[in-house]
Protein backbone atom coordinates (compact mmCIF):
# COMPACT_ATOMS: atom_id res chain seq x y z
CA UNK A 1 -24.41 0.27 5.64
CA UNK A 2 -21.32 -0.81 6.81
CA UNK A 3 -20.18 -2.51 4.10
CA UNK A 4 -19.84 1.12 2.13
CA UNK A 5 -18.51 2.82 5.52
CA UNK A 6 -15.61 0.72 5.50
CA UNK A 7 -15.25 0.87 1.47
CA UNK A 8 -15.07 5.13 2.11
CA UNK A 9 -12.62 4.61 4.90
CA UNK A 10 -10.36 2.53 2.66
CA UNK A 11 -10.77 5.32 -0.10
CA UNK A 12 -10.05 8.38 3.15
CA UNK A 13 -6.81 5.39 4.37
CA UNK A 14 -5.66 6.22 0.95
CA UNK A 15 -5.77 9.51 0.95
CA UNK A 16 -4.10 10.05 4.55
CA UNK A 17 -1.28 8.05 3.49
CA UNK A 18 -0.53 9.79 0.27
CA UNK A 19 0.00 13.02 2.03
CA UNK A 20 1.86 11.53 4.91
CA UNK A 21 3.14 8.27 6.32
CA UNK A 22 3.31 9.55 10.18
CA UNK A 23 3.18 7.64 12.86
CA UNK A 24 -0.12 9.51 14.18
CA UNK A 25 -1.57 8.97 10.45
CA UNK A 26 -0.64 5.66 10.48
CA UNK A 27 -1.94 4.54 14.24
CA UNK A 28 -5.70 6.53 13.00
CA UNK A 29 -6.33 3.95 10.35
CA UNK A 30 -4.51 1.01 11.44
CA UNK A 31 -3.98 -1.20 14.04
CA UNK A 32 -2.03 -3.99 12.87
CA UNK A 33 1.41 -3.73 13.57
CA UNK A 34 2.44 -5.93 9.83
CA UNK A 35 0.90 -3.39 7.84
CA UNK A 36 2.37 -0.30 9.74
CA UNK A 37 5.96 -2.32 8.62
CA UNK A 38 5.11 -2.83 4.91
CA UNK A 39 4.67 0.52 4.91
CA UNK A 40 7.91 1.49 6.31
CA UNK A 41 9.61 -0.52 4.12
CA UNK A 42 8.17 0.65 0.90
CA UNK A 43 8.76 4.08 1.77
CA UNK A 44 12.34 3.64 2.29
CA UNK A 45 13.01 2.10 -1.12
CA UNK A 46 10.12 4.38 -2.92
CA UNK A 47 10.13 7.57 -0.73
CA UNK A 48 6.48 9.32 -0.83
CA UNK A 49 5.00 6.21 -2.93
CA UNK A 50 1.10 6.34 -3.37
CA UNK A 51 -1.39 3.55 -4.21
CA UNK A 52 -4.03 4.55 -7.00
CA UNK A 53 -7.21 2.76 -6.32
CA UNK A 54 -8.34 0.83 -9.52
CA UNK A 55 -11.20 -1.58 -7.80
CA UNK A 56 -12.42 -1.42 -4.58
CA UNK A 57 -15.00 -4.24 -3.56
CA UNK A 58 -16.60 -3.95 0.36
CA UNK A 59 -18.30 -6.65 1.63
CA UNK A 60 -19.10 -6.85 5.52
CA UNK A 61 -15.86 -6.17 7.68
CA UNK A 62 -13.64 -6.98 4.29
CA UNK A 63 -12.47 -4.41 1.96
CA UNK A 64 -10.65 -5.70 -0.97
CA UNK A 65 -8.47 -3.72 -3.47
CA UNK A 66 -6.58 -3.73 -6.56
CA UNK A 67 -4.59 -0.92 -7.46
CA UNK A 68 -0.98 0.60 -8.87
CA UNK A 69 1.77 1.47 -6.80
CA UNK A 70 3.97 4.91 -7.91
CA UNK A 71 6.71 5.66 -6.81
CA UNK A 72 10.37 6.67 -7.53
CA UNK A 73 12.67 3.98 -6.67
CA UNK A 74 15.30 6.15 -3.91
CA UNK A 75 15.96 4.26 -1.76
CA UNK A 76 17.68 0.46 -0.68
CA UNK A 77 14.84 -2.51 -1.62
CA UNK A 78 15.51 -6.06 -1.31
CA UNK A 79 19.76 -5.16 -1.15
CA UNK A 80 19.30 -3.08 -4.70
CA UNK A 81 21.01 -0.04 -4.25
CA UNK A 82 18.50 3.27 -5.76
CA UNK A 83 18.30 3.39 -9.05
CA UNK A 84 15.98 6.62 -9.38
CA UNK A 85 14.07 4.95 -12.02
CA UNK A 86 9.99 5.74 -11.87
CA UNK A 87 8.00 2.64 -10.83
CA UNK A 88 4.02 1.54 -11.26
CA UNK A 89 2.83 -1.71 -10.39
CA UNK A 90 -0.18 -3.40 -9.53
CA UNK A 91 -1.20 -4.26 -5.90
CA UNK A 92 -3.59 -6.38 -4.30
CA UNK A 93 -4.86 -5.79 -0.83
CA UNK A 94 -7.42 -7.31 1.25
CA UNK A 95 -8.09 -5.27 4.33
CA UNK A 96 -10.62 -6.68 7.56
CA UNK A 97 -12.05 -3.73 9.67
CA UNK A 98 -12.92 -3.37 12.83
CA UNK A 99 -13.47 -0.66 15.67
CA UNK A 100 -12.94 1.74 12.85
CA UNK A 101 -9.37 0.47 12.06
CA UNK A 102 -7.46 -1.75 9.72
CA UNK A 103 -7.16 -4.96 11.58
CA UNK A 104 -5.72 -7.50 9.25
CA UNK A 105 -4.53 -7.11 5.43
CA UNK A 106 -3.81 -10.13 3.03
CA UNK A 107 -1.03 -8.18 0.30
CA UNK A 108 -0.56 -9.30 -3.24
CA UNK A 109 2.27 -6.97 -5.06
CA UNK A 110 3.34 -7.45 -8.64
CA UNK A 111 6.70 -7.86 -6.97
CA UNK A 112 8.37 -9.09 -10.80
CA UNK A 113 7.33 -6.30 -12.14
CA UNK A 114 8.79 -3.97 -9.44
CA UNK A 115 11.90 -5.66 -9.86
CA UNK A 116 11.89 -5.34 -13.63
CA UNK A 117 11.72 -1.85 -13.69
CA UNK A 118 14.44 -1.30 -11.43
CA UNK A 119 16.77 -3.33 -13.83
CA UNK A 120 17.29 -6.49 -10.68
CA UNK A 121 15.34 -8.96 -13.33
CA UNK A 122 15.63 -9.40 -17.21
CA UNK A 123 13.44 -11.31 -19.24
């Protein structure tokens, strides 16, 4: 049973966070301070980015995920200025749960392919 509880709170984590990045939304789900900064700093360079579930595996306290980041690239990331140009790119997560909060995350972003679409890399 709580295998699928935690799999629907990732799905609800989500949700919460595609509607607003608040503090108070943020310190609901999580309670690791790392993730709470990743957060920040993707929403500085992609203002109002979401993640679109693709898989989402739940097994015991883990929750893993792969998904696409969207976003609009607005804002400084990695020391390259905005570009405005629309991003997508996939995303692995792995989250641990417990007390009813994100406790640990592993992260996994297509970080190349972030970068080629804002024009920093050319292959």
């Amino acid at each position: 049973m709580a295998t699928e509880t935690n799999k629907q709170f990732i799905l609800r984590y989500l949700d919460a966070i595609k509607k607003d990045k608040s503090a108070a939304t943020l310190n609901s789900f999580i309670a690791e301070e790392d993730l709470k900064q990743h957060i920040a700093m993707y929403d500085v360079a992609l203002p109002g980015y979401w993640i679109e579930a693709q898989d989402v595996i739940s097994e015991g306290d883990r929750v893993a995920l792969r998904g696409l980041v969207h976003g609009v690239h607005k804002g400084n990331l990695m020391n390259i200025p905005p570009t405005g140009k629309e991003v997508t790119f996939q995303l692995f997560i792995n989250y641990r749960i417990a007390d009813g909060k994100i406790v640990d995350h592993w992260m996994l972003p297509d970080m190349l392919s972030l970068l080629q679409q804002v024009g920093a890399v050319k292959l």
